[in-house]
N, C-alpha and C. Protein backbone atom coordinates (compact mmCIF):
# COMPACT_ATOMS: atom_id res chain seq x y z
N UNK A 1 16.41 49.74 -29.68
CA UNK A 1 16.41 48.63 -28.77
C UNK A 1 15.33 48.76 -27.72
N UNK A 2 15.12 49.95 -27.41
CA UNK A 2 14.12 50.04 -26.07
C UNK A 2 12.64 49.34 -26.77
N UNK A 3 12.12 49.45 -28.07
CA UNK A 3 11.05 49.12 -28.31
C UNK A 3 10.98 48.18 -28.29
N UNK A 4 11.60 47.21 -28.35
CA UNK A 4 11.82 45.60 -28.43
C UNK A 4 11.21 45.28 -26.98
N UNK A 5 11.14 45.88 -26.24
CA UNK A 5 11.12 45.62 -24.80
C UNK A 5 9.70 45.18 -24.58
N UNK A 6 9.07 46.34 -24.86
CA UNK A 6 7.48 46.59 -24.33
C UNK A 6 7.03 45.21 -25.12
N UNK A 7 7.19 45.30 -26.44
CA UNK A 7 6.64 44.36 -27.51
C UNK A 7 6.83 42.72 -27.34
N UNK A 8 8.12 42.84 -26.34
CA UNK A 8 8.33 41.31 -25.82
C UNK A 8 7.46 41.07 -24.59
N UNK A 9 7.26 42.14 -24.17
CA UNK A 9 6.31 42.05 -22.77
C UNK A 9 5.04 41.82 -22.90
N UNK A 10 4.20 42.65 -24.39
CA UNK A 10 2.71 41.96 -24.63
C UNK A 10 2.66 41.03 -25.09
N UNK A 11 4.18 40.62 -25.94
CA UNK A 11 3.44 39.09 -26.67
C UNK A 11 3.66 38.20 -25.11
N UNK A 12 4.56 38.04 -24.13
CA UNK A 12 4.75 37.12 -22.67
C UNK A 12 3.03 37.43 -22.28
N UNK A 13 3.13 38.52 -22.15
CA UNK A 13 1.71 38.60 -21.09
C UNK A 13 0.58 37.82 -21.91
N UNK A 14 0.53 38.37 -23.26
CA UNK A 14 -1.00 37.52 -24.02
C UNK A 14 -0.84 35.95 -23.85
N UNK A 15 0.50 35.40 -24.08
CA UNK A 15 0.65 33.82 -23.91
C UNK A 15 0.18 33.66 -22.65
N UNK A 16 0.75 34.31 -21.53
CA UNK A 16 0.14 33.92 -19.98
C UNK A 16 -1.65 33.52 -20.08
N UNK A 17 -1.93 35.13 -20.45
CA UNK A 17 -3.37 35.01 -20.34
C UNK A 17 -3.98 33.50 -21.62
N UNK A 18 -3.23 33.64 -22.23
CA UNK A 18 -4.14 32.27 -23.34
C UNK A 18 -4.04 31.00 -22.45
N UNK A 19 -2.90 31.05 -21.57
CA UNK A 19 -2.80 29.57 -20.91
C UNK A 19 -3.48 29.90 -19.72
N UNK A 20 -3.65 30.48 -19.39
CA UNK A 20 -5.23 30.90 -17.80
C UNK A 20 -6.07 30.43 -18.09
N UNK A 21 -7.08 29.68 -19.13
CA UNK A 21 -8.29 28.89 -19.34
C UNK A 21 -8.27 27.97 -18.15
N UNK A 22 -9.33 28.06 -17.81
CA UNK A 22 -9.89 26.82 -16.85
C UNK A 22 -10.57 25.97 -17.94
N UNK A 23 -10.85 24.56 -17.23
CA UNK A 23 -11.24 23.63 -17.92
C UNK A 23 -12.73 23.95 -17.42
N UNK A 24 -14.10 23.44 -18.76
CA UNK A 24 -15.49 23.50 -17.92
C UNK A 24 -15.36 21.94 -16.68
N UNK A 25 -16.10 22.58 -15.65
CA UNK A 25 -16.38 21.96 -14.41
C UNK A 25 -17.95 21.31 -14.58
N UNK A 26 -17.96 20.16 -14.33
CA UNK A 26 -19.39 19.17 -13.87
C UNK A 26 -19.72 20.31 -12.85
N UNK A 27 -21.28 20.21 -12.03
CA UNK A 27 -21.78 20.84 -11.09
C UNK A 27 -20.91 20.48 -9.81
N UNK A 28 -20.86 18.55 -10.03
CA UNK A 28 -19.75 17.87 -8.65
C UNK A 28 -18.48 19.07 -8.43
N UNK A 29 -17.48 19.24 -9.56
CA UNK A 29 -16.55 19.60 -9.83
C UNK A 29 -16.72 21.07 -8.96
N UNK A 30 -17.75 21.91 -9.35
CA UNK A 30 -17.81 23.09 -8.97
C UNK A 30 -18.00 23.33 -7.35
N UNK A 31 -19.19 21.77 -7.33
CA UNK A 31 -18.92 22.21 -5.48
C UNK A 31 -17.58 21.78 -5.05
N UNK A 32 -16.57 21.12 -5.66
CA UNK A 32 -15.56 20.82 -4.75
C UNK A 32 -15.05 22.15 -4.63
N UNK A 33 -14.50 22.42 -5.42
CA UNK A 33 -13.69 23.76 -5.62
C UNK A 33 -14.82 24.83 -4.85
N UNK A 34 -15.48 25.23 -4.44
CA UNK A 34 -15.92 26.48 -4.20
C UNK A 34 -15.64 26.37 -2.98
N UNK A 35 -15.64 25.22 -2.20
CA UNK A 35 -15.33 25.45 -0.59
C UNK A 35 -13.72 24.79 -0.01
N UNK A 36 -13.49 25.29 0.84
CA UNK A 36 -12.91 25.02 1.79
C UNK A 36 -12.99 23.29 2.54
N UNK A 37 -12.59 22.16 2.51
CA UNK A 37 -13.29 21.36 3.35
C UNK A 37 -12.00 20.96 4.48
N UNK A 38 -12.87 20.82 5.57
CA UNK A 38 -12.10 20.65 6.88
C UNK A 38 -12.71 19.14 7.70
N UNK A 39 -11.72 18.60 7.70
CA UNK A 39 -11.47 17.12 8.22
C UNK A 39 -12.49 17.05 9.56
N UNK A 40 -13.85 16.39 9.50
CA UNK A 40 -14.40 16.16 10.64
C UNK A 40 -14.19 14.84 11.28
N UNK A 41 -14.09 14.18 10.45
CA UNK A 41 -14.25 12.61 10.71
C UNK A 41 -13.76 11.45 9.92
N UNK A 42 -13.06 10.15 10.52
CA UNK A 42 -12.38 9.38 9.90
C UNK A 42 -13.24 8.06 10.77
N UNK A 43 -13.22 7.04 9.16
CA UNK A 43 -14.15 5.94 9.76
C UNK A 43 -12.91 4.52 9.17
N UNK A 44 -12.87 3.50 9.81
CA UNK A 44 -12.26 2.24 9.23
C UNK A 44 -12.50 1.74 10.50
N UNK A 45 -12.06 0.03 9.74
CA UNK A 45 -12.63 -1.50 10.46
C UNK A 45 -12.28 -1.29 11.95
N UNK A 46 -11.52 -0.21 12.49
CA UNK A 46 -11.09 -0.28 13.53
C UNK A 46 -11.79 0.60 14.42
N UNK A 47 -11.94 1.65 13.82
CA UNK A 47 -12.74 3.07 14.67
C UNK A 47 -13.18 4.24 14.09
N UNK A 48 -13.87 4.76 14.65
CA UNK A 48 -14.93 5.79 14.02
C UNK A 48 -14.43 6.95 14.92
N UNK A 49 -13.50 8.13 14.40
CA UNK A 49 -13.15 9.20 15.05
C UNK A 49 -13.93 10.45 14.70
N UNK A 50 -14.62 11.12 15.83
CA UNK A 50 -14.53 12.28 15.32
C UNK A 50 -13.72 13.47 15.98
N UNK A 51 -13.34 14.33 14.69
CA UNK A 51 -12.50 15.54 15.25
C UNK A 51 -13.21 16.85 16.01
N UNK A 52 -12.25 17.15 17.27
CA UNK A 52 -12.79 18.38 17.65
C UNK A 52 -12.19 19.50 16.70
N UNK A 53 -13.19 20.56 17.21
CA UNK A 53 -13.40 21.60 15.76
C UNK A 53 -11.10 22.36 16.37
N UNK A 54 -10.84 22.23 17.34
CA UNK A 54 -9.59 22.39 16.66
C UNK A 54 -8.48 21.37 16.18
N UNK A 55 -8.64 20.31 15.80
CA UNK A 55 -7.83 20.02 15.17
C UNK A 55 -8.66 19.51 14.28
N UNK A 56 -9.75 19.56 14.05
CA UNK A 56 -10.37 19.76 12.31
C UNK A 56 -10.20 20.86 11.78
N UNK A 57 -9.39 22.02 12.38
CA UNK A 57 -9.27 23.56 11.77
C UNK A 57 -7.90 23.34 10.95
N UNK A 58 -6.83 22.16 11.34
CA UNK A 58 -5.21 21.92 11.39
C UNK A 58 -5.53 20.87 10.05
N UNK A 59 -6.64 20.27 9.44
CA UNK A 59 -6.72 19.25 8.37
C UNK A 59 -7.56 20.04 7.40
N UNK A 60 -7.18 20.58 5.92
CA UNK A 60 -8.07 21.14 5.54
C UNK A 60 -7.30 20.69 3.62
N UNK A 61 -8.96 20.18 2.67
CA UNK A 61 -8.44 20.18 1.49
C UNK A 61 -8.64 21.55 0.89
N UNK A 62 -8.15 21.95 -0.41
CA UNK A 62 -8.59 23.07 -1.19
C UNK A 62 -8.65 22.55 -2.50
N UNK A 63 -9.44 22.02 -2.87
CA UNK A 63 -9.80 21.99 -4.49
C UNK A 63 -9.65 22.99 -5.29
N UNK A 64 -8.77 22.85 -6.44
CA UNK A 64 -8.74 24.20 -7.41
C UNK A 64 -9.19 23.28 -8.88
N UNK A 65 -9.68 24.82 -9.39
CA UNK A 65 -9.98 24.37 -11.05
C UNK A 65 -9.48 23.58 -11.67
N UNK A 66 -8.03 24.06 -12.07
CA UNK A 66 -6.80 23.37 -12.48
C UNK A 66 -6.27 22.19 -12.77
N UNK A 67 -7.18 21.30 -11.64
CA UNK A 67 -6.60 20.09 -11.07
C UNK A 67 -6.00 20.06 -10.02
N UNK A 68 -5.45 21.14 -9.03
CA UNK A 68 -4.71 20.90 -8.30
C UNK A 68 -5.29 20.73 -7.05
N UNK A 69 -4.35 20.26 -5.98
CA UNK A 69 -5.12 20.12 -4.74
C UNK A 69 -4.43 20.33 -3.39
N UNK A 70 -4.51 21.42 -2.51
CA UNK A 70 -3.47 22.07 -1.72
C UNK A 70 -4.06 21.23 -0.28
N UNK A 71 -3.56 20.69 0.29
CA UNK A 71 -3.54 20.26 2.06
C UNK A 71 -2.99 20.80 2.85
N UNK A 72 -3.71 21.04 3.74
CA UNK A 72 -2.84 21.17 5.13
C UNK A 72 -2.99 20.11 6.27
N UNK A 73 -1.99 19.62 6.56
CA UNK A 73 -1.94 18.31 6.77
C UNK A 73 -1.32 18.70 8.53
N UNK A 74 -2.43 19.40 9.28
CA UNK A 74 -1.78 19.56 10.75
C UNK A 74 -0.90 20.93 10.31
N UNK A 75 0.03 20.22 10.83
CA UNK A 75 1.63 21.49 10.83
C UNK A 75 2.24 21.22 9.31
N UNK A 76 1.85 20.51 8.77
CA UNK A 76 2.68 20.28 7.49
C UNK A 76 1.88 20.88 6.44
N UNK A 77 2.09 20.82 5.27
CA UNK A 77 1.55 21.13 3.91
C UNK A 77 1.42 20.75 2.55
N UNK A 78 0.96 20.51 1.94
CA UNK A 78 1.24 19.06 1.19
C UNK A 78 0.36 19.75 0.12
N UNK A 79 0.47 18.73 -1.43
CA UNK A 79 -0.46 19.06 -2.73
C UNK A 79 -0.33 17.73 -3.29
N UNK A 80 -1.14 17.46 -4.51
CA UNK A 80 -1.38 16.64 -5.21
C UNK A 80 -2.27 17.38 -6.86
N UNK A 81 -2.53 16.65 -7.59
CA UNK A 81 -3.62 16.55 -8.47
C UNK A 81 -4.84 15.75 -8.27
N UNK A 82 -5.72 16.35 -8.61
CA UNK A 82 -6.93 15.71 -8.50
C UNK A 82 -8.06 15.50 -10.22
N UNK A 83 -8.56 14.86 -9.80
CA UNK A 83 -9.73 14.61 -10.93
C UNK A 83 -11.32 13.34 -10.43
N UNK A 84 -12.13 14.36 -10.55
CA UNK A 84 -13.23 13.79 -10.24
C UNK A 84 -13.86 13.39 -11.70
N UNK A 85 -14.88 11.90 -11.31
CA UNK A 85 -15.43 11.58 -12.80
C UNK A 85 -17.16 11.21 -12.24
N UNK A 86 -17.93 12.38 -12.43
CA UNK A 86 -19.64 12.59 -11.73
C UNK A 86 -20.08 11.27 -12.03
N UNK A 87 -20.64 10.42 -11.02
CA UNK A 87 -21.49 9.89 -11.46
C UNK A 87 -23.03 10.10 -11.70
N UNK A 88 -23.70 10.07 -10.13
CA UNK A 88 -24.83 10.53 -10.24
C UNK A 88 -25.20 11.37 -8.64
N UNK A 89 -26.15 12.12 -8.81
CA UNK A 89 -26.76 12.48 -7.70
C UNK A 89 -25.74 13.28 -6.72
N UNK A 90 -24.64 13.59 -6.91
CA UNK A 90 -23.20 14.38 -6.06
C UNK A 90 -22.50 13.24 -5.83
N UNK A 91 -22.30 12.78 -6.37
CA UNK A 91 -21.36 11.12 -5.97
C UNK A 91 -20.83 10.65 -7.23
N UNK A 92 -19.40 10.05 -7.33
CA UNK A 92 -18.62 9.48 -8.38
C UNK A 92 -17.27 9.21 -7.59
N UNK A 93 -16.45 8.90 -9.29
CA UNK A 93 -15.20 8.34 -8.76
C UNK A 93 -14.32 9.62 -8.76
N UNK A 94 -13.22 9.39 -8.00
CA UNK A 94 -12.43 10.49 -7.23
C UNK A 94 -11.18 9.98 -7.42
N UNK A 95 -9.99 10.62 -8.28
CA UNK A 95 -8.67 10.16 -8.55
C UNK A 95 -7.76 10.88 -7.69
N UNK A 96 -6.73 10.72 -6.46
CA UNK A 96 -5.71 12.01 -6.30
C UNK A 96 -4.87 11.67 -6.28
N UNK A 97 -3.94 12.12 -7.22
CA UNK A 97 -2.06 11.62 -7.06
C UNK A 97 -1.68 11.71 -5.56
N UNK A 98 -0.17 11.09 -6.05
CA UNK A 98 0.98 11.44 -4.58
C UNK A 98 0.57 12.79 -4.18
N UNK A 99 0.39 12.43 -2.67
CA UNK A 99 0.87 13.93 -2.42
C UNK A 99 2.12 14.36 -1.53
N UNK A 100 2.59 15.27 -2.02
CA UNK A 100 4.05 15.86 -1.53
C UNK A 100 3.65 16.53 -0.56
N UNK A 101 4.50 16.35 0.37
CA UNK A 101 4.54 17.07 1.64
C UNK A 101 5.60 17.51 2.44
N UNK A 102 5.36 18.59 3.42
CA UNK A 102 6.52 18.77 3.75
C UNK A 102 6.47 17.77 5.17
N UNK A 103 7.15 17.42 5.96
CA UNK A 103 7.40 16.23 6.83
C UNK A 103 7.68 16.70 8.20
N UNK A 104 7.13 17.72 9.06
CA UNK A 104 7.72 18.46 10.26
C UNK A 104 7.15 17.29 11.29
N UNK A 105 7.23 16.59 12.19
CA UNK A 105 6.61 16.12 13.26
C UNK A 105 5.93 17.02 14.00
N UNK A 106 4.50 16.57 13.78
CA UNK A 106 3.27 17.59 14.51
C UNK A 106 3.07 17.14 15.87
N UNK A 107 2.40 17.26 16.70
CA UNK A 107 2.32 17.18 17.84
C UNK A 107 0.66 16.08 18.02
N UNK A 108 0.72 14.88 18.64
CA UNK A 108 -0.45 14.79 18.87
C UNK A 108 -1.45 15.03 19.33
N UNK A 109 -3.12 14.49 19.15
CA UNK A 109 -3.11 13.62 18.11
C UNK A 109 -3.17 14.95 16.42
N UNK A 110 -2.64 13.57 15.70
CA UNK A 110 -2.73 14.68 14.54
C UNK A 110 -3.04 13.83 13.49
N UNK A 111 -3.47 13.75 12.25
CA UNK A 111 -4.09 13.04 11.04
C UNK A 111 -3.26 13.21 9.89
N UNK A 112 -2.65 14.04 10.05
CA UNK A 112 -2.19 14.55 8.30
C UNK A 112 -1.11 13.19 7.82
N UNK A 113 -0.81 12.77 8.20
CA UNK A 113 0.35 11.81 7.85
C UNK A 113 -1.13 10.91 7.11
N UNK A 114 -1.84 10.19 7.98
CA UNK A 114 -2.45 9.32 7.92
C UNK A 114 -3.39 9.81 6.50
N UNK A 115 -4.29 11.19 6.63
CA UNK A 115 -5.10 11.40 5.52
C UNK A 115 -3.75 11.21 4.04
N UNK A 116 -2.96 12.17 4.24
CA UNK A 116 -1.78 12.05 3.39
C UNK A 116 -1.65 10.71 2.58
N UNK A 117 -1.21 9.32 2.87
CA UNK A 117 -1.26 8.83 3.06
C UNK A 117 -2.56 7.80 2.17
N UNK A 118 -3.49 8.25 2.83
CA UNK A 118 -4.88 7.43 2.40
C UNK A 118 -5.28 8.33 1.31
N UNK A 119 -5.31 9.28 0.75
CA UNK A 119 -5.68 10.19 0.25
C UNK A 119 -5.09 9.82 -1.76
N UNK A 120 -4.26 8.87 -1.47
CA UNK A 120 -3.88 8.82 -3.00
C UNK A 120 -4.29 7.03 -3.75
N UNK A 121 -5.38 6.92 -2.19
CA UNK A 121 -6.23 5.29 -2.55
C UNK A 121 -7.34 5.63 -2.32
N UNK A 122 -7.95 7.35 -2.77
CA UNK A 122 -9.19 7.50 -3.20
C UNK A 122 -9.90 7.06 -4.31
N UNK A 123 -11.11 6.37 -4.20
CA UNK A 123 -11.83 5.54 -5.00
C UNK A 123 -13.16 6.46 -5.30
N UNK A 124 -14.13 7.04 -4.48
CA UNK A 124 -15.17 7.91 -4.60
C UNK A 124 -15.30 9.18 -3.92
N UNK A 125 -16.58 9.44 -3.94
CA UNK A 125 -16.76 11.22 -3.01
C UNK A 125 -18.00 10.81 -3.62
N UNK A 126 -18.53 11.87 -2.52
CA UNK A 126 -20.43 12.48 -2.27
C UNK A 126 -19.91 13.48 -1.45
N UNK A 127 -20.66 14.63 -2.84
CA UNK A 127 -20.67 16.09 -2.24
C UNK A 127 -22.26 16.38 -2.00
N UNK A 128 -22.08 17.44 -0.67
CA UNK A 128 -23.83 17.58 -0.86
C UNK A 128 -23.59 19.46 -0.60
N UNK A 129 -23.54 19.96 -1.66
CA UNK A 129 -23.22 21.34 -1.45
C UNK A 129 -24.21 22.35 -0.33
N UNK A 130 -25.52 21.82 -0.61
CA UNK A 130 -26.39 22.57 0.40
C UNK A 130 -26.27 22.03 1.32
N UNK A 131 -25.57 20.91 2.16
CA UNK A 131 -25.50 20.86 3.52
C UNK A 131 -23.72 21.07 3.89
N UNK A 132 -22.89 21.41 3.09
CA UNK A 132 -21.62 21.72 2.79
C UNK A 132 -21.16 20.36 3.77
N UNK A 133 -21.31 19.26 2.91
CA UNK A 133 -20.37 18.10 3.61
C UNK A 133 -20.05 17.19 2.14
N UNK A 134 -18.77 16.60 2.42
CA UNK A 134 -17.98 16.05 1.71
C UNK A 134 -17.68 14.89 2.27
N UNK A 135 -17.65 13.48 1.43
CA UNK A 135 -17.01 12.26 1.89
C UNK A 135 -15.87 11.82 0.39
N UNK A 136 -15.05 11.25 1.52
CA UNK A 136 -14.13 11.00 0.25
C UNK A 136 -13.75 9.25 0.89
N UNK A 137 -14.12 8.37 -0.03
CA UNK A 137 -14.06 7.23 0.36
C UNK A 137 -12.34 6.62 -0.28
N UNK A 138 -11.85 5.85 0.72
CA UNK A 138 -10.22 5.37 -0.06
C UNK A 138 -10.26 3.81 0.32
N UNK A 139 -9.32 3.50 -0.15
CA UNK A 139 -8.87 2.28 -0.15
C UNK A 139 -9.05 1.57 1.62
N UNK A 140 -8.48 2.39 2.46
CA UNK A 140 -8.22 1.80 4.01
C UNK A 140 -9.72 2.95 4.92
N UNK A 141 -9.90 3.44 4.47
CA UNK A 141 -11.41 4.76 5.70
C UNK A 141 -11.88 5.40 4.62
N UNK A 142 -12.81 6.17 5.52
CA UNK A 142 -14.04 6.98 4.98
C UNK A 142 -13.28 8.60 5.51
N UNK A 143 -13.25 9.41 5.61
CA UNK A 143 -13.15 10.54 5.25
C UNK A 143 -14.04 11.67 5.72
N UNK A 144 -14.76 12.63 6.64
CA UNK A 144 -15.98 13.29 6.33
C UNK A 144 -15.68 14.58 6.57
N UNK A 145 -15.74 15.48 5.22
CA UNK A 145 -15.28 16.77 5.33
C UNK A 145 -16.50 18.03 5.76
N UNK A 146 -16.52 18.86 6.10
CA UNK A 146 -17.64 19.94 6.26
C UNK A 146 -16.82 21.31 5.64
N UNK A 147 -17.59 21.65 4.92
CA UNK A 147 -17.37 23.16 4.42
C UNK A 147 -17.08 23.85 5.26
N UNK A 148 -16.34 25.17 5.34
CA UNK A 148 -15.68 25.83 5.82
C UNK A 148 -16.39 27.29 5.85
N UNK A 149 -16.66 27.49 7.00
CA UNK A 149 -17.86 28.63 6.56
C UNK A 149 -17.27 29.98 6.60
């Protein structure tokens, strides 16, 4: 009986590792994922905000390989899926599901509700990796992220 053990343990572990493939990444794809981006600025018909660098430290996306997409939304924390489709030049269309969150009342002013929110009536993005800034355009504002150094 004891040998059964180990032998159930390499065939679990080899399945793990076969399902660890990443998918290949566009160049777009790769700059999302390699950085960090932190919420500088929000634009719509109404007003053009920009964030001071601490509470642009409290809004931050994380692009992963995977598809997935981790927020920190202020005091809260939140995910979704993502999928970018390159168009040209660091710019295309930009898909992100619901995102789940957890719901604590943050203290003002704070964004995460609002990016939250706008974030799943994303329509495009322009990444510009050598100047590490990100726009993510949605349905209701503009978006302007800066890499995270």
């Amino acid at each position: 009986m004891q040998l059964r053990k180990p032998f159930c343990l390499a065939i679990g572990a080899g399945s793990l590792a076969a399902c660890a493939t990443t998918p290949d990444l566009s160049p777009d794809e790769r700059a999302l994922v390699s950085s960090e981006w932190v919420l500088v600025s929000i634009m719509d018909d109404n007003e053009d905000v920009r964030l001071r660098p601490q509470f642009s430290e409290r809004h931050v996306l994380n692009f992963e390989a995977d598809g997935s997409l981790y927020i920190q939304l202020d005091c809260n924390r939140g995910n979704a899926d993502w999928r970018a489709y390159p168009g040209s030049a660091g710019s295309g269309d930009l898909s992100i599901g619901p995102v789940a969150s957890t719901r604590a009342l943050c203290p003002e002013p704070s964004y995460g509700e609002r990016l939250a929110s706008a974030l799943r009536g994303a329509t495009g993005y322009r990444v510009t990796p050598g100047v590490g800034t990100l726009t993510i355009i949605t349905q209701d504002a503009v978006f302007g992220f800066e890499a995270r150094p």
